[in-house]
Every structure is written in C-alpha cells, then in structure tokens.
Protein backbone atom coordinates (compact mmCIF):
# COMPACT_ATOMS: atom_id res chain seq x y z
CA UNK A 1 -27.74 13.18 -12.34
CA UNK A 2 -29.94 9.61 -13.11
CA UNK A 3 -32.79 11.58 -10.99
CA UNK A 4 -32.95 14.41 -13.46
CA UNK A 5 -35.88 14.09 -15.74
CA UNK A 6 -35.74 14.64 -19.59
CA UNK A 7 -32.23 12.70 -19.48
CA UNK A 8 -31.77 9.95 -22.50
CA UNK A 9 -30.85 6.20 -21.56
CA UNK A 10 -27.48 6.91 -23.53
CA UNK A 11 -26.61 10.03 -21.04
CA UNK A 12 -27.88 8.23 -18.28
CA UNK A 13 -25.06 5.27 -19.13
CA UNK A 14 -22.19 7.95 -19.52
CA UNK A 15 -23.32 8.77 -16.10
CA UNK A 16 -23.13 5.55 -14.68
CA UNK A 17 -19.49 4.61 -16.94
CA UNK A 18 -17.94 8.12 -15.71
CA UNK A 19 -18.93 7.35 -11.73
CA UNK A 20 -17.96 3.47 -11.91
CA UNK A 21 -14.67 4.89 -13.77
CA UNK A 22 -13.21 7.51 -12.68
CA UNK A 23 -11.92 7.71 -8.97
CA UNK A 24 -13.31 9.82 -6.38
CA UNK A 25 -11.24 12.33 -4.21
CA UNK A 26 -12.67 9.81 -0.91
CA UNK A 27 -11.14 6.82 -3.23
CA UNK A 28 -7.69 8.46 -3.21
CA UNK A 29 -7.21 9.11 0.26
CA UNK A 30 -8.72 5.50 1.27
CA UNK A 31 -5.52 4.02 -1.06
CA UNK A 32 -3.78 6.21 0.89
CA UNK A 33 -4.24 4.73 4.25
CA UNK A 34 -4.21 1.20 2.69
CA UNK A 35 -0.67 1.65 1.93
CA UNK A 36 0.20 3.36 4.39
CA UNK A 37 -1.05 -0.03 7.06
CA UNK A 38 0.83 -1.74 4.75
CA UNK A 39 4.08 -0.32 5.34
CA UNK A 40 3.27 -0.25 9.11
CA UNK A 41 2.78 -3.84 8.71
CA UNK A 42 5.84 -4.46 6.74
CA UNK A 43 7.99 -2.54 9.42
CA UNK A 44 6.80 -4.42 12.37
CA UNK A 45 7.50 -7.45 10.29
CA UNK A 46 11.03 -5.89 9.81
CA UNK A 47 11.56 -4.71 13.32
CA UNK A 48 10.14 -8.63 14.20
CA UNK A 49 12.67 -10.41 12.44
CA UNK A 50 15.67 -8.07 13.44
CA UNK A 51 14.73 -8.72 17.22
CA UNK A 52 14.67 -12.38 16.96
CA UNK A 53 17.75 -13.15 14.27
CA UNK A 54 19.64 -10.10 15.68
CA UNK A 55 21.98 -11.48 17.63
CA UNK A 56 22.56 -14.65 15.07
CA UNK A 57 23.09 -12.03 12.51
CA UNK A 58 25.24 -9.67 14.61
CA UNK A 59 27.52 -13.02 15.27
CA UNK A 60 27.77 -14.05 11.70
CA UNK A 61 28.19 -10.29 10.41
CA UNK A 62 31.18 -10.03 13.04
CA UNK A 63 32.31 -13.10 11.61
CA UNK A 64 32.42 -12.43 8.07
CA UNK A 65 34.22 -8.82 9.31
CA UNK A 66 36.59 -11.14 11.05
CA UNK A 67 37.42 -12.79 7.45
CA UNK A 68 38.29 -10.16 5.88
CA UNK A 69 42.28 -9.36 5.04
CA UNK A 70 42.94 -5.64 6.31
C-alpha cells in the first residue's frame, strides 16, 4: 500500500499503474447495470415506435402479404 513505509518510488508507481489499470470487482458490476439501462432504454424506444407506426406498419405488412402470388 502507498501508506506503507520503507516502500521505493518505483513500487509505489506499480502500485498506482496496477490500481489505475486493472478493473475492480465494484467496476464490473457498475458496467453491468450501465448496459443493462441501456437495453431498458433501447426497448422502450422499441416498444415506442411499435405503438405509434403499428398500425401503419400492420397496413403496409398486410399489404405486401396481399401481393404476394399463392
């Protein structure tokens, strides 16, 4: 640790390097939550846009069934 006495400016570096470098455990599970509010946010996006083209779409894809020689 940087508060341990005796330690050289070189270890106390490698200290510094390894905590700014390698990710925590508490790092991992806050990426975790950031992705997963940013698939919530994606799906209400999704959900959004079906609710307000849905019917447009359901017209044109009944259309474009309607087309189709069978």
């Amino acid at each position: 640790d940087l508060a341990r006495a005796g330690g050289t400016m070189p270890d106390r570096l490698k200290i510094c390097l390894r905590r700014a470098l390698v990710p925590s455990a508490r790092d991992s599970g806050q990426t975790l939550t950031e992705y997963a509010l940013l698939l919530l946010l994606i799906a209400i996006a999704a959900l959004g846009a079906v609710a307000l083209y849905g019917g447009a779409l359901r017209g044109r894809w009944e259309w474009i069934i309607s087309q189709l020689p069978f």
